[in-house]
C-alpha atoms as a PDB file:
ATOM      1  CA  UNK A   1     -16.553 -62.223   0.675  1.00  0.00           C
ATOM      2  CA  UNK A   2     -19.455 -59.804   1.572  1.00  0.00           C
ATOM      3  CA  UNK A   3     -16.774 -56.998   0.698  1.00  0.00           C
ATOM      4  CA  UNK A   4     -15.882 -58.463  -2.370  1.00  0.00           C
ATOM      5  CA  UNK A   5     -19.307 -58.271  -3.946  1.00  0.00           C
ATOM      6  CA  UNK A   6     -20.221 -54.826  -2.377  1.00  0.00           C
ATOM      7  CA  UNK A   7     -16.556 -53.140  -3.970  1.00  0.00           C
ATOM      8  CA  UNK A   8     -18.060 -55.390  -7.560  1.00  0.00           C
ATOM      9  CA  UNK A   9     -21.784 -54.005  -7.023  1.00  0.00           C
ATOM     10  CA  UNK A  10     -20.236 -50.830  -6.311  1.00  0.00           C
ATOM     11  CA  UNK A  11     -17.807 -50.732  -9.494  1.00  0.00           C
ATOM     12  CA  UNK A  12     -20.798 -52.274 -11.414  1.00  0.00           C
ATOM     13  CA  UNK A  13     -23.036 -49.296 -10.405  1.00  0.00           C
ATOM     14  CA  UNK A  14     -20.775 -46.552 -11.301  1.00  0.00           C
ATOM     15  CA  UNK A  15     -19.787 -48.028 -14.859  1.00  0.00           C
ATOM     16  CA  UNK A  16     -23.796 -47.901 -15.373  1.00  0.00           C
ATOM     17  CA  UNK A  17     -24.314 -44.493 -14.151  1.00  0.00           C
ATOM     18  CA  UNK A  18     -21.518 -43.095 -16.289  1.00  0.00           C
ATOM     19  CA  UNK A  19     -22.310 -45.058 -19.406  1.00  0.00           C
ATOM     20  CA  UNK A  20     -25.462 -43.408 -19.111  1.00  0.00           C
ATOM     21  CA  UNK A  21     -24.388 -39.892 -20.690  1.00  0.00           C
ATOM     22  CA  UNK A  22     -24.462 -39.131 -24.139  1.00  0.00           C
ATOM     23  CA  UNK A  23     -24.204 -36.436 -26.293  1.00  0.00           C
ATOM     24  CA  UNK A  24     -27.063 -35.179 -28.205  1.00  0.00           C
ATOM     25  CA  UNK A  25     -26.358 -33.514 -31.476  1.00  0.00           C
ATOM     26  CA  UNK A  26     -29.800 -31.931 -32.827  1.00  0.00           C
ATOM     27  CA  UNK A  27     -29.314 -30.755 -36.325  1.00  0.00           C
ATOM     28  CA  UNK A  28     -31.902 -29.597 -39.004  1.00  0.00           C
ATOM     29  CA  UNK A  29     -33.021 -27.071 -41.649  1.00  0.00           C
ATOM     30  CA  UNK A  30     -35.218 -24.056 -41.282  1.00  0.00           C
ATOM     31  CA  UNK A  31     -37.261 -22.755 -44.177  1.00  0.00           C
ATOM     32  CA  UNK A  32     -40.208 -20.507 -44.864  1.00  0.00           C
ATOM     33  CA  UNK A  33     -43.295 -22.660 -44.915  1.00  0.00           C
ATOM     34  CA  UNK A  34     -44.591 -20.340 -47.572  1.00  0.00           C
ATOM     35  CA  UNK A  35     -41.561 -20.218 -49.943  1.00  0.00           C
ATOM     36  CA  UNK A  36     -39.543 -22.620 -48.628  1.00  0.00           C
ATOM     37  CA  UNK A  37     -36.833 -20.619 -48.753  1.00  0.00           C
ATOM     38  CA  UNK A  38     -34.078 -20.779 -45.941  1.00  0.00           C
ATOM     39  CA  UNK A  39     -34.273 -18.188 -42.961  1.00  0.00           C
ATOM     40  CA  UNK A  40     -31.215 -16.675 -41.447  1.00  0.00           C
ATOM     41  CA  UNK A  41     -30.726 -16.279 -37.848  1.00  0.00           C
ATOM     42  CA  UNK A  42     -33.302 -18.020 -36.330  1.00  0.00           C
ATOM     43  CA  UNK A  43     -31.849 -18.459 -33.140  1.00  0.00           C
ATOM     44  CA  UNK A  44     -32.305 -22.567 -31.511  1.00  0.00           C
ATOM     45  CA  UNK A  45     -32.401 -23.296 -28.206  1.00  0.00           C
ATOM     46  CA  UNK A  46     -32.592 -26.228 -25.852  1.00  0.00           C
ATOM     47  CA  UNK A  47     -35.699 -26.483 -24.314  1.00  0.00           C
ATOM     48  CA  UNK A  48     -34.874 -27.394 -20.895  1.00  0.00           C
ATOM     49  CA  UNK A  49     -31.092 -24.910 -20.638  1.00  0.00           C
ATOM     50  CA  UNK A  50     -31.640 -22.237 -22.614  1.00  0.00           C
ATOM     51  CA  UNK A  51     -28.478 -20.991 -22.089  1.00  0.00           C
ATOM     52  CA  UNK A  52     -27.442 -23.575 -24.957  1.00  0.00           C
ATOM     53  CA  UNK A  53     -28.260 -21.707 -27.851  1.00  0.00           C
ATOM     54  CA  UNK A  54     -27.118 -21.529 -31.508  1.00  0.00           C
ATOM     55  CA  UNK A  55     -28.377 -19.487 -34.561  1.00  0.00           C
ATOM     56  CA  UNK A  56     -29.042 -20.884 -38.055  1.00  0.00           C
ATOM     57  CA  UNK A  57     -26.568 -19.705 -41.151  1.00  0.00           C
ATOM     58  CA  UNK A  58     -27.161 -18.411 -44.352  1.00  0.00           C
ATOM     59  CA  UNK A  59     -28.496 -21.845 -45.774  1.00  0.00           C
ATOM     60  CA  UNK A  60     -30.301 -22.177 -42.955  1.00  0.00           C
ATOM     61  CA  UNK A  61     -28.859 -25.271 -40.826  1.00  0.00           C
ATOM     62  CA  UNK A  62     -27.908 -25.403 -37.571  1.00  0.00           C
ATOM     63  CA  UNK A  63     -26.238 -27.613 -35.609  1.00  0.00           C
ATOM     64  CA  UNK A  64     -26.713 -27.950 -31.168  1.00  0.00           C
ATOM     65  CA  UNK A  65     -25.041 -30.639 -29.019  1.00  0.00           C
ATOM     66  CA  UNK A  66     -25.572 -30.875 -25.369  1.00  0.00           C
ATOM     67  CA  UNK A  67     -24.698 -33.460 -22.701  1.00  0.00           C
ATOM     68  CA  UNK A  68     -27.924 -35.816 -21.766  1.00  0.00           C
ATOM     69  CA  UNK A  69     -28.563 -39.091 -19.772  1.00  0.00           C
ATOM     70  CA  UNK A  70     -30.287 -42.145 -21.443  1.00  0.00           C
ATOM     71  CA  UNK A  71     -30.255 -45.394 -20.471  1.00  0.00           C
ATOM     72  CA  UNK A  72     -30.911 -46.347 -23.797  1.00  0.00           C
ATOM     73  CA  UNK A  73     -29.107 -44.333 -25.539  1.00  0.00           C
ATOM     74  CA  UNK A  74     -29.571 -40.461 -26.978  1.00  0.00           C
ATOM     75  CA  UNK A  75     -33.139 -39.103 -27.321  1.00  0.00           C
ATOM     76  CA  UNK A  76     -33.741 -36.837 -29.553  1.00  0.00           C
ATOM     77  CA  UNK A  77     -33.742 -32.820 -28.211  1.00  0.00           C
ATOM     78  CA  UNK A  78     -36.581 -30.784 -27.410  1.00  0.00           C
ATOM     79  CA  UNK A  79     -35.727 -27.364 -29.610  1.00  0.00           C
ATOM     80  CA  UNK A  80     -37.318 -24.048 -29.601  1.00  0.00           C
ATOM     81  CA  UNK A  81     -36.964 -22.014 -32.801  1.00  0.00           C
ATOM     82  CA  UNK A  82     -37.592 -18.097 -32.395  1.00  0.00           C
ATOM     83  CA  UNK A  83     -37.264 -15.199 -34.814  1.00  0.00           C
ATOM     84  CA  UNK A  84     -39.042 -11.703 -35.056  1.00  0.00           C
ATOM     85  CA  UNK A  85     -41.418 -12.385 -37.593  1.00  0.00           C
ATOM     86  CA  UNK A  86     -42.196 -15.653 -36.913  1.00  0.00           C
ATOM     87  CA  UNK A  87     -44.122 -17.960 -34.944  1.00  0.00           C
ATOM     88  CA  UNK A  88     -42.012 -19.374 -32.277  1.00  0.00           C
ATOM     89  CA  UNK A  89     -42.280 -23.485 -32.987  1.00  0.00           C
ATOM     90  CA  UNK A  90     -41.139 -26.430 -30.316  1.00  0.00           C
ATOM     91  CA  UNK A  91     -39.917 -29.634 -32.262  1.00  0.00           C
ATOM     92  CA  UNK A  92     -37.760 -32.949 -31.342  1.00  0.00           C
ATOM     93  CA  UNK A  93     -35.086 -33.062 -33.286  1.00  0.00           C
ATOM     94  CA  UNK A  94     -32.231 -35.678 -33.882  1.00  0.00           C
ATOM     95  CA  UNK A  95     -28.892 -35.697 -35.070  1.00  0.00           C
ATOM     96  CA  UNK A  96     -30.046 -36.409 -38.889  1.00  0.00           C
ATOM     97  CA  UNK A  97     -29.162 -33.845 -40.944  1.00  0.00           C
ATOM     98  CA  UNK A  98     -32.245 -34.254 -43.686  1.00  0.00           C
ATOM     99  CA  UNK A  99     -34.614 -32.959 -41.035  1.00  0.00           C
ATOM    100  CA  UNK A 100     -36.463 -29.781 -42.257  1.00  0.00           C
ATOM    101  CA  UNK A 101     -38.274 -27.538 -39.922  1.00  0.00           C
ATOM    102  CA  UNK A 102     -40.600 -24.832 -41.598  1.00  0.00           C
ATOM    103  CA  UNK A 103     -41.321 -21.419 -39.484  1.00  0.00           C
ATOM    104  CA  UNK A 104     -45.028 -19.820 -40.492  1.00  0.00           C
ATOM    105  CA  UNK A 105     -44.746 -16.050 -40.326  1.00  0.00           C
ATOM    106  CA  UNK A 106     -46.572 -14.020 -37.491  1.00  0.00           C
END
């Protein structure tokens, strides 16, 4: 019996601990905070990898997804936004699309 509920503790545990991981999707909008106009190549990385990295297109947007653990589901990610020119800016961002993040020049 003792075996019976270690093997179901066990199976328990590890259904937990792999439910755990979810995939973050940050996506957003840069603009100019001055004109509001989209900027280019602004490239977005994860804060805590920065080997994840992504640049923004022509409109603007971007789009990073990256593996995280949450108990309680996805938090948003911790982005860092960088382009000659501009002021390098930390935000949280989550996977809905209508965010906006405007970049003051240097």
């Amino acid at each position: 019996m003792k075996r019976l509920y270690f093997f179901a503790g066990l199976t328990l545990f590890v259904a937990i601990a792999h439910g755990c991981d979810c995939v973050q999707i940050a996506r957003a909008r840069v603009l100019d905070a001055t004109n509001k106009q989209p900027i280019d190549s602004v490239e977005v990385y994860k804060k805590s990898r920065t080997e994840q990295n992504t640049f923004t297109n022509y409109n603007g947007n971007f789009e990073l997804r990256s593996i995280s653990g949450g108990l309680t589901g996805c938090p948003p990610m911790t982005v860092v936004l960088t382009k000659d020119g501009y002021q390098t800016k930390t935000v949280d961002v989550s996977s809905d699309a209508s965010t906006i993040i405007y970049l003051d020049k240097d």
